[in-house]
C-alpha atoms as a PDB file:
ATOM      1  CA  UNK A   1      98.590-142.416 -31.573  1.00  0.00           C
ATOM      2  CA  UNK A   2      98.487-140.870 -34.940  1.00  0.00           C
ATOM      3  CA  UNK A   3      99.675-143.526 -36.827  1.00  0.00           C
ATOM      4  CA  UNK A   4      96.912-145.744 -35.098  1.00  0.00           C
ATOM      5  CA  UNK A   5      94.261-143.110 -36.075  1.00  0.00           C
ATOM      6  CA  UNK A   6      95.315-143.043 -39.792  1.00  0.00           C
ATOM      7  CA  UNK A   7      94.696-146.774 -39.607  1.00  0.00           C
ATOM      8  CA  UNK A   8      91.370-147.033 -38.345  1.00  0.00           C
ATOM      9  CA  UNK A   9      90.298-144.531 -40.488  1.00  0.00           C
ATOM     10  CA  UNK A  10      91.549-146.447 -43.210  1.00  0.00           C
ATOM     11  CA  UNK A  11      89.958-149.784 -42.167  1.00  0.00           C
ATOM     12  CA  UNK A  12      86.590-148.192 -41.784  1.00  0.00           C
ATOM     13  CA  UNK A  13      86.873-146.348 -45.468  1.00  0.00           C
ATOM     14  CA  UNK A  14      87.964-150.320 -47.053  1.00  0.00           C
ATOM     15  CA  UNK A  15      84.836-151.194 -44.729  1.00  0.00           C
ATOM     16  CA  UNK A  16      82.372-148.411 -45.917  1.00  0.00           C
ATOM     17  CA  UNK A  17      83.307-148.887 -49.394  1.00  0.00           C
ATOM     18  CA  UNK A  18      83.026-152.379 -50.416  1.00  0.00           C
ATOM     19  CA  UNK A  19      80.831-153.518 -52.431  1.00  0.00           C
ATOM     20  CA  UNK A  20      77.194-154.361 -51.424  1.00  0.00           C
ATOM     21  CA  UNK A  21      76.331-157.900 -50.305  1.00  0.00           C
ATOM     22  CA  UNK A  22      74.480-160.575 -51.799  1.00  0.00           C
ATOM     23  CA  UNK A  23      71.044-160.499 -50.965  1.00  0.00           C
ATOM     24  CA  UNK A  24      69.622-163.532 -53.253  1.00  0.00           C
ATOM     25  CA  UNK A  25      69.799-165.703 -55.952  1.00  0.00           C
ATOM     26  CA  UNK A  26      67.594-165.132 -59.035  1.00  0.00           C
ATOM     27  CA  UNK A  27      64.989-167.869 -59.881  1.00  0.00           C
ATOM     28  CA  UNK A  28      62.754-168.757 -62.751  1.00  0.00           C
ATOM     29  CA  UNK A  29      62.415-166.218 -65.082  1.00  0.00           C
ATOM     30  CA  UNK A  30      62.872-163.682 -62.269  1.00  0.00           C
ATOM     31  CA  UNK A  31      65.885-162.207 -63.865  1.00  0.00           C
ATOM     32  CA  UNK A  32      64.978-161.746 -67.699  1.00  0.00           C
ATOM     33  CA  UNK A  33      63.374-158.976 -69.458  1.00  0.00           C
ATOM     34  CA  UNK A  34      59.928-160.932 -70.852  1.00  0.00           C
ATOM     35  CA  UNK A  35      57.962-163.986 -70.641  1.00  0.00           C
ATOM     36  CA  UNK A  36      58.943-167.925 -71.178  1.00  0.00           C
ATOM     37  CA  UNK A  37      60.945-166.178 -74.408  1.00  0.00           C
ATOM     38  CA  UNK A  38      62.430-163.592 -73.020  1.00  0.00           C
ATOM     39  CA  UNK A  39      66.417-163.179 -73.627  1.00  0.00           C
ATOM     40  CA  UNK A  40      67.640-162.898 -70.112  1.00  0.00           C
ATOM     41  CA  UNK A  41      68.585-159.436 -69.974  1.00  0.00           C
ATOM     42  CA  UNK A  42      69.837-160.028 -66.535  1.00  0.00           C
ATOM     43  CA  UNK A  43      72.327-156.665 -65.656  1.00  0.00           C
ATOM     44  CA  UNK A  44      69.563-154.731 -66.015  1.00  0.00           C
ATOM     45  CA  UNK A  45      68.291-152.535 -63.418  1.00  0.00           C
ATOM     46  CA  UNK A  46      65.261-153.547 -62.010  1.00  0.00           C
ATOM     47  CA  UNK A  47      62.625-151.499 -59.029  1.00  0.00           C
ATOM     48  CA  UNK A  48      60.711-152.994 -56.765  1.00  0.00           C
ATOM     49  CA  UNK A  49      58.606-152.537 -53.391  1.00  0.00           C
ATOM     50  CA  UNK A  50      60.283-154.941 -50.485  1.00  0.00           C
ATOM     51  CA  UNK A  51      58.460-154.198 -46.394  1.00  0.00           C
ATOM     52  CA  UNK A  52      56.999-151.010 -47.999  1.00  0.00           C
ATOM     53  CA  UNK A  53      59.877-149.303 -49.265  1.00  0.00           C
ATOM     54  CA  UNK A  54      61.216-149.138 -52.734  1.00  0.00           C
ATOM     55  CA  UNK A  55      64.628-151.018 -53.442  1.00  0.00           C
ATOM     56  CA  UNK A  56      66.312-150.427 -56.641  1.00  0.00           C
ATOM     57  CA  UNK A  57      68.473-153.455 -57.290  1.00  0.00           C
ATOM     58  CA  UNK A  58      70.152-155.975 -60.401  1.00  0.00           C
ATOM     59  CA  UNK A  59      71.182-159.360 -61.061  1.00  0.00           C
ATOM     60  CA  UNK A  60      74.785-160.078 -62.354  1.00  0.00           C
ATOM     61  CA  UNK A  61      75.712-162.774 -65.499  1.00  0.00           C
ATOM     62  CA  UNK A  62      75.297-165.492 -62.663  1.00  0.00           C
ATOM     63  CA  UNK A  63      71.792-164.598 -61.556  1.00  0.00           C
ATOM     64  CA  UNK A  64      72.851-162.680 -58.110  1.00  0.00           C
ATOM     65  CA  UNK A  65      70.843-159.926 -57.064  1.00  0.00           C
ATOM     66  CA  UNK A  66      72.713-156.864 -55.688  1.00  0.00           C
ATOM     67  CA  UNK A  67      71.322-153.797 -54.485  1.00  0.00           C
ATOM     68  CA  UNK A  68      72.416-150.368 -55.167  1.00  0.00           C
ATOM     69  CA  UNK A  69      73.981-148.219 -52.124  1.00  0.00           C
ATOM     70  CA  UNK A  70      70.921-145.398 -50.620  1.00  0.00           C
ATOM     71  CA  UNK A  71      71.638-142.002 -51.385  1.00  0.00           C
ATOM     72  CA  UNK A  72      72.200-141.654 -47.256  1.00  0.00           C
ATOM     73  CA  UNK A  73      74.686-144.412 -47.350  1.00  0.00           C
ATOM     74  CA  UNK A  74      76.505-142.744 -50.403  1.00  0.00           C
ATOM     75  CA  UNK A  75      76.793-139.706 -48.788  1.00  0.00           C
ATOM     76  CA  UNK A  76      78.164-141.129 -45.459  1.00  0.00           C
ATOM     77  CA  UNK A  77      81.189-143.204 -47.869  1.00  0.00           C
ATOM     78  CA  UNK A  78      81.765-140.036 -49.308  1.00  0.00           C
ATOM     79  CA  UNK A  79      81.819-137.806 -45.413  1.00  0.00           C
ATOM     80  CA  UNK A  80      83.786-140.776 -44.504  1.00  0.00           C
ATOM     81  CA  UNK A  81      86.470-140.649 -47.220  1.00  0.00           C
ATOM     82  CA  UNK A  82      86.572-137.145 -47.085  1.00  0.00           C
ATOM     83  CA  UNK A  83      87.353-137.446 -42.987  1.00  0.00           C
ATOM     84  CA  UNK A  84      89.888-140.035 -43.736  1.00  0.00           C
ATOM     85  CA  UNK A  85      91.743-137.607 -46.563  1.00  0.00           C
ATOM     86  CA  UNK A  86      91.738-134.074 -43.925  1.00  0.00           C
ATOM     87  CA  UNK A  87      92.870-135.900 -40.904  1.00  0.00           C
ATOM     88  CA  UNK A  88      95.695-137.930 -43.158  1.00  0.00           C
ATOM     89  CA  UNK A  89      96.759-134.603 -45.253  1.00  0.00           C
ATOM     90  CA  UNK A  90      96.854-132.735 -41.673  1.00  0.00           C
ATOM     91  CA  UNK A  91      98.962-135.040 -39.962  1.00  0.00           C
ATOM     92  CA  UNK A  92     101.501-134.471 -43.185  1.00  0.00           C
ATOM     93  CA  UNK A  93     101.148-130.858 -42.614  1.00  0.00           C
ATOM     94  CA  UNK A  94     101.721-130.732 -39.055  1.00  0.00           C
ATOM     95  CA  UNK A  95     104.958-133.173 -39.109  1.00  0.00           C
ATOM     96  CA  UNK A  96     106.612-131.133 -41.729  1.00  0.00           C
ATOM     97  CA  UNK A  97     105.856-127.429 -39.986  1.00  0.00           C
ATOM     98  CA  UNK A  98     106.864-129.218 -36.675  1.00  0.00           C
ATOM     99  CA  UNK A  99     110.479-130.992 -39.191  1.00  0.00           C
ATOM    100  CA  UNK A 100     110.797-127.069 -40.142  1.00  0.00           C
ATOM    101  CA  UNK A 101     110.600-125.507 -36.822  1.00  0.00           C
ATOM    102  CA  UNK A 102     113.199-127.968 -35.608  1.00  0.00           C
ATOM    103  CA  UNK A 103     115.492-127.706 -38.484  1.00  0.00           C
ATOM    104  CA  UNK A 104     115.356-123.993 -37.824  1.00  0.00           C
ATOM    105  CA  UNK A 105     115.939-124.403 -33.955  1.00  0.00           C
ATOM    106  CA  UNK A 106     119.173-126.762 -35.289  1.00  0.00           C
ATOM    107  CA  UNK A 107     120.533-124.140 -37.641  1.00  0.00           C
ATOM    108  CA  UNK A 108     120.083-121.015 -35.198  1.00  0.00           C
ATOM    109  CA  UNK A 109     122.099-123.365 -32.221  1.00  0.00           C
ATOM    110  CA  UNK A 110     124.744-123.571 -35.087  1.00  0.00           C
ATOM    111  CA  UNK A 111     125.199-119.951 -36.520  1.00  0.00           C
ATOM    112  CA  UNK A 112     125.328-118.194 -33.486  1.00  0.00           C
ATOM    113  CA  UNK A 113     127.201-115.323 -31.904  1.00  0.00           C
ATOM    114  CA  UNK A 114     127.609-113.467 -28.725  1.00  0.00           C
ATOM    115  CA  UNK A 115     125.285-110.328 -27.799  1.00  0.00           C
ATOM    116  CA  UNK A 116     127.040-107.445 -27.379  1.00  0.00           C
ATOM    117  CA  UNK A 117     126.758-105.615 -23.949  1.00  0.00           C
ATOM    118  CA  UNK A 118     124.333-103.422 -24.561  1.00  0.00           C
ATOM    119  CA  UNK A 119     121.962-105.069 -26.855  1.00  0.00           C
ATOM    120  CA  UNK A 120     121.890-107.959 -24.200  1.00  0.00           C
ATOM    121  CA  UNK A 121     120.850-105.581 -21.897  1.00  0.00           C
ATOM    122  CA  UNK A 122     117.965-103.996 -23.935  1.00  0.00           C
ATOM    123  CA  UNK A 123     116.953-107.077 -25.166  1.00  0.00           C
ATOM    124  CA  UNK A 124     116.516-108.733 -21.833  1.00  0.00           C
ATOM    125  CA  UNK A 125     114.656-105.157 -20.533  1.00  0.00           C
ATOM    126  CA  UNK A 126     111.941-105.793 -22.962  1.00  0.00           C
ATOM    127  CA  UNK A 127     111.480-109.505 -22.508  1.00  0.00           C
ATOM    128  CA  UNK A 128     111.109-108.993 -19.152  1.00  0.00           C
ATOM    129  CA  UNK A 129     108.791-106.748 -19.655  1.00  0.00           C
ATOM    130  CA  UNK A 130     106.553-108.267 -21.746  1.00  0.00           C
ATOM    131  CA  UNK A 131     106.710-111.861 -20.351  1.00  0.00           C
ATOM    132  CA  UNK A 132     105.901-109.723 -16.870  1.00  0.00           C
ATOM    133  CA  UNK A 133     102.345-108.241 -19.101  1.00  0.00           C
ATOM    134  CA  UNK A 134     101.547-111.518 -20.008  1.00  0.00           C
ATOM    135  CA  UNK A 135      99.016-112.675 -17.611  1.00  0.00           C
ATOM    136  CA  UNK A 136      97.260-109.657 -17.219  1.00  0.00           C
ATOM    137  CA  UNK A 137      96.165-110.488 -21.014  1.00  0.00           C
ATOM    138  CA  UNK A 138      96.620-107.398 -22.133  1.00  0.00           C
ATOM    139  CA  UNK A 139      99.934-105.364 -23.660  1.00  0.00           C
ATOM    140  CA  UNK A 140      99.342-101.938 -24.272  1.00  0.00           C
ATOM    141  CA  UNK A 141     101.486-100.897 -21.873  1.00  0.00           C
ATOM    142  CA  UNK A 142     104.458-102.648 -23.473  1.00  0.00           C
ATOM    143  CA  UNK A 143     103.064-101.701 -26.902  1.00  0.00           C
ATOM    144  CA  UNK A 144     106.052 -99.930 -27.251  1.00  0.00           C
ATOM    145  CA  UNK A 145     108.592-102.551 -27.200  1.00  0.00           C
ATOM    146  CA  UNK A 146     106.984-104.597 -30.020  1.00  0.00           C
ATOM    147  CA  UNK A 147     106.189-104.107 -33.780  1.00  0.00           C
ATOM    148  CA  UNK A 148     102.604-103.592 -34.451  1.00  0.00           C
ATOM    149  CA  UNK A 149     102.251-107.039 -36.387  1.00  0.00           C
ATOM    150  CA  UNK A 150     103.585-108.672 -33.344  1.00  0.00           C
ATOM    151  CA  UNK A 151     101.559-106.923 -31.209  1.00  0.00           C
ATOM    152  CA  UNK A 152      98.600-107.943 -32.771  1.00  0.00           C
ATOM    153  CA  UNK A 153      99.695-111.237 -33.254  1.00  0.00           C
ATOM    154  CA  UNK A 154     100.368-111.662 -29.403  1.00  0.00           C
ATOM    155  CA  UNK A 155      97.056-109.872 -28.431  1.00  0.00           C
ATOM    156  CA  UNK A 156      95.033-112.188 -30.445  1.00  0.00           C
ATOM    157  CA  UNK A 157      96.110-115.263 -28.107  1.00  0.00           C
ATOM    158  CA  UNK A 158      95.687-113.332 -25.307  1.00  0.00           C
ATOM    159  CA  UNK A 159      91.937-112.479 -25.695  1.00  0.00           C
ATOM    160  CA  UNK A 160      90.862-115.882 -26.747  1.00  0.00           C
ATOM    161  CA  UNK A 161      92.368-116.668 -22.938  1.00  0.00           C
ATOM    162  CA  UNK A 162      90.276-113.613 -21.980  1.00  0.00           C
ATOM    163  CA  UNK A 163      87.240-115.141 -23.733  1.00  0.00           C
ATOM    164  CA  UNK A 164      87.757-118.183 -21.812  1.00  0.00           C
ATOM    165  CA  UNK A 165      88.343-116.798 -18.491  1.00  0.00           C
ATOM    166  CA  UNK A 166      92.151-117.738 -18.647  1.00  0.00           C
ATOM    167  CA  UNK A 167      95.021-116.444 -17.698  1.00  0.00           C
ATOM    168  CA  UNK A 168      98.203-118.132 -18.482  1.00  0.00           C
ATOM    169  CA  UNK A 169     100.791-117.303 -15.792  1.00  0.00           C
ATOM    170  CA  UNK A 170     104.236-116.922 -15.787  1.00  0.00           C
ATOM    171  CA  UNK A 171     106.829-116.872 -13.041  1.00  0.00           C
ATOM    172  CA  UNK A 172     110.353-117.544 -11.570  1.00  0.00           C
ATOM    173  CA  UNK A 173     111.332-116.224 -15.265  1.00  0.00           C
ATOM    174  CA  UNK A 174     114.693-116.189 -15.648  1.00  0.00           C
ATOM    175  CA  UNK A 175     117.444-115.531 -18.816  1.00  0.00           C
ATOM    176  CA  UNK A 176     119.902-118.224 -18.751  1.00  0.00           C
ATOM    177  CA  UNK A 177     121.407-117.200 -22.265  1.00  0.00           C
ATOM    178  CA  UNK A 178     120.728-114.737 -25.232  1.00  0.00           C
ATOM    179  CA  UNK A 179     122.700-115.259 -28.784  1.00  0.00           C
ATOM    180  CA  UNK A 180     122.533-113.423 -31.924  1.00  0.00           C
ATOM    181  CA  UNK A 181     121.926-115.610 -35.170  1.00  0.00           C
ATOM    182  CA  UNK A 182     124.126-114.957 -38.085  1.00  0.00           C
ATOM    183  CA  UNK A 183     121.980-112.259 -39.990  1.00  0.00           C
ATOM    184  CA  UNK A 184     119.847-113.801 -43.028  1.00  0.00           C
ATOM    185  CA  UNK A 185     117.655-109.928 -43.645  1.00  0.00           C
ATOM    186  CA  UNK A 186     119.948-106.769 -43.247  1.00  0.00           C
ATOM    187  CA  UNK A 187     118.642-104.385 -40.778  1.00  0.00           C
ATOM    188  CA  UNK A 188     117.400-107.304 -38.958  1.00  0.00           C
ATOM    189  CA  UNK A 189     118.668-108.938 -35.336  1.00  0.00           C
ATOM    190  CA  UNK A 190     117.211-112.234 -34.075  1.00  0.00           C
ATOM    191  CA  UNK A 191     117.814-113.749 -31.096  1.00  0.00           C
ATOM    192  CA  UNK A 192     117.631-117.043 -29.530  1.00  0.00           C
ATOM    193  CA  UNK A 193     117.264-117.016 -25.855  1.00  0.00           C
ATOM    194  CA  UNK A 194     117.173-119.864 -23.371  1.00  0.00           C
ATOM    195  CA  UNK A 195     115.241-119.683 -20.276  1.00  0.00           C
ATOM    196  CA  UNK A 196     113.594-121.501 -17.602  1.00  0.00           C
ATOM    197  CA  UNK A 197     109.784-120.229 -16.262  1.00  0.00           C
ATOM    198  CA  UNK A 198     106.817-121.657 -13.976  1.00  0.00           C
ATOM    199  CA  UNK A 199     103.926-121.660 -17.036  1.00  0.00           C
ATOM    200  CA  UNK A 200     100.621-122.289 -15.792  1.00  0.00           C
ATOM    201  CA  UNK A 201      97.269-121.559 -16.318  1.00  0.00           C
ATOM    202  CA  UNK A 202      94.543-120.191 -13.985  1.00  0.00           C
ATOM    203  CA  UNK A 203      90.725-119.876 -13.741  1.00  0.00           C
ATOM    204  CA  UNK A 204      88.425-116.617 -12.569  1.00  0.00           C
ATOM    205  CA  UNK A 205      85.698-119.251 -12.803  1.00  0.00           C
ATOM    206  CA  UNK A 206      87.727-121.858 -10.513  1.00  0.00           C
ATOM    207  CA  UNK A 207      88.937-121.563  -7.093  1.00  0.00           C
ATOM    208  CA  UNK A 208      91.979-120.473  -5.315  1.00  0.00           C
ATOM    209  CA  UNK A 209      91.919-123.970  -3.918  1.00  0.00           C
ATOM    210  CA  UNK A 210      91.851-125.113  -7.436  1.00  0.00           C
ATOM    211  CA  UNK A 211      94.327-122.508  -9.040  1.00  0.00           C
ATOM    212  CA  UNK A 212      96.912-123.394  -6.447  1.00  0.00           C
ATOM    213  CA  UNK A 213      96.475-127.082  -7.187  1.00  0.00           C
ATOM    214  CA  UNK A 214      97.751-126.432 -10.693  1.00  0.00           C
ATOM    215  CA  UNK A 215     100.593-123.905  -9.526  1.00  0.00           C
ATOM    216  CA  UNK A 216     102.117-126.845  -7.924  1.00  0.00           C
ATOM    217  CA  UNK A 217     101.888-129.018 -10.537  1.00  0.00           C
ATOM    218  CA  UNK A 218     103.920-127.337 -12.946  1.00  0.00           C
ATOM    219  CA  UNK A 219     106.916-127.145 -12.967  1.00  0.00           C
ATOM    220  CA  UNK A 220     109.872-124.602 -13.527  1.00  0.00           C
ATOM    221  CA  UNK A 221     111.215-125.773 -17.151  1.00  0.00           C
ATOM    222  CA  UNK A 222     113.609-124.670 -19.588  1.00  0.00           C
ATOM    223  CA  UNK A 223     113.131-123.355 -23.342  1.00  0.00           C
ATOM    224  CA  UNK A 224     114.754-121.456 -26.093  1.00  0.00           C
ATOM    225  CA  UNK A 225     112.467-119.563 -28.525  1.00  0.00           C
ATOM    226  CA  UNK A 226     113.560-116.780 -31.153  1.00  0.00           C
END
């Protein structure tokens, strides 16, 4: 789908920026610069009035008259190439954050150890925890289990679902493994867990009719995150 995008975006910039047609050929003495003796100055540009509006145009070596591109149609190449360059350089972008993320998913599933006893327990106390917050879009209450920065960083998804009357729903959340990753920052544990949840999202503004239809369509899947 992308890759299709790029491409039509490409044909219409090749299509927006040729050159301007042929509108006529010279004749007579149309395209000089004088009289009978006049030298033929014929790359000259040239102004005149054509069905009331003024068209600035010039004829080539072989006596072709070509008209120069409107300010408006200028300005729509350059919108258009402009379009073309964001959407291309974003694709780029997004492929090599998404190359990154999965390299980094790779590398964690291959320098991995065991949890201890008792961090396994706290850590799966707080995810629980939070994950349980969740759709109430708001986590003060577990405030305490995360850093400020992540906090913030969580709350700020959450009330752009608030904003939107959303709430995104979690259930049947379950731990199916937790692994410490070899260390890369001292003083520093991450963890990849696997687990499997019901993710959903419901409405206020909808129905229960309508919320339940989209319960049932989702499904109970698996993930690992750090």
């Amino acid at each position: 789908m992308k890759k299709a995008l790029i491409f039509i975006l490409f044909i219409l910039c090749l299509i927006v920026l040729l050159p301007s047609p042929v509108a006529a050929r010279a004749g007579g003495s149309s395209g000089g610069s004088g009289g009978s003796g006049g030298s033929g100055g014929g790359s000259s540009p040239t102004s005149a009035y054509v069905g009331g509006r003024s068209r600035d145009y010039y004829y080539d070596d072989a006596g072709y008259r070509h008209y120069y591109k409107s300010p408006m149609r200028r300005l729509f190449d350059s919108i258009v190439t402009l379009l073309f360059v964001f959407v291309s350089l974003g694709i780029m972008i997004w492929r090599k954050v998404r190359d990154w993320l999965i390299g980094r998913r790779k590398r964690a599933l291959a320098d991995t150890m065991l949890l201890d006893a008792e961090t396994a327990t706290r850590f799966e106390n707080a995810f629980y925890q939070i994950e349980t917050a969740w759709p109430s879009n708001d986590l003060s209450d577990v405030a305490d289990l995360m850093t400020p920065y992540f906090q913030h960083q969580q709350q700020h998804i959450l009330n752009r679902y608030q904003r939107h009357h959303k709430h995104n729903q979690l259930e049947s959340i379950a731990i199916v493994s937790t692994e410490l990753l070899l260390p890369e920052k001292p003083n520093r544990q991450d963890i990849l867990v696997t687990a499997q949840m019901r993710d959903y999202f419901t409405d206020e503004r909808q129905t229960a009719t309508v919320n339940d239809q989209r319960r049932e369509a989702a499904y109970i899947e698996r993930f690992s995150e750090i």
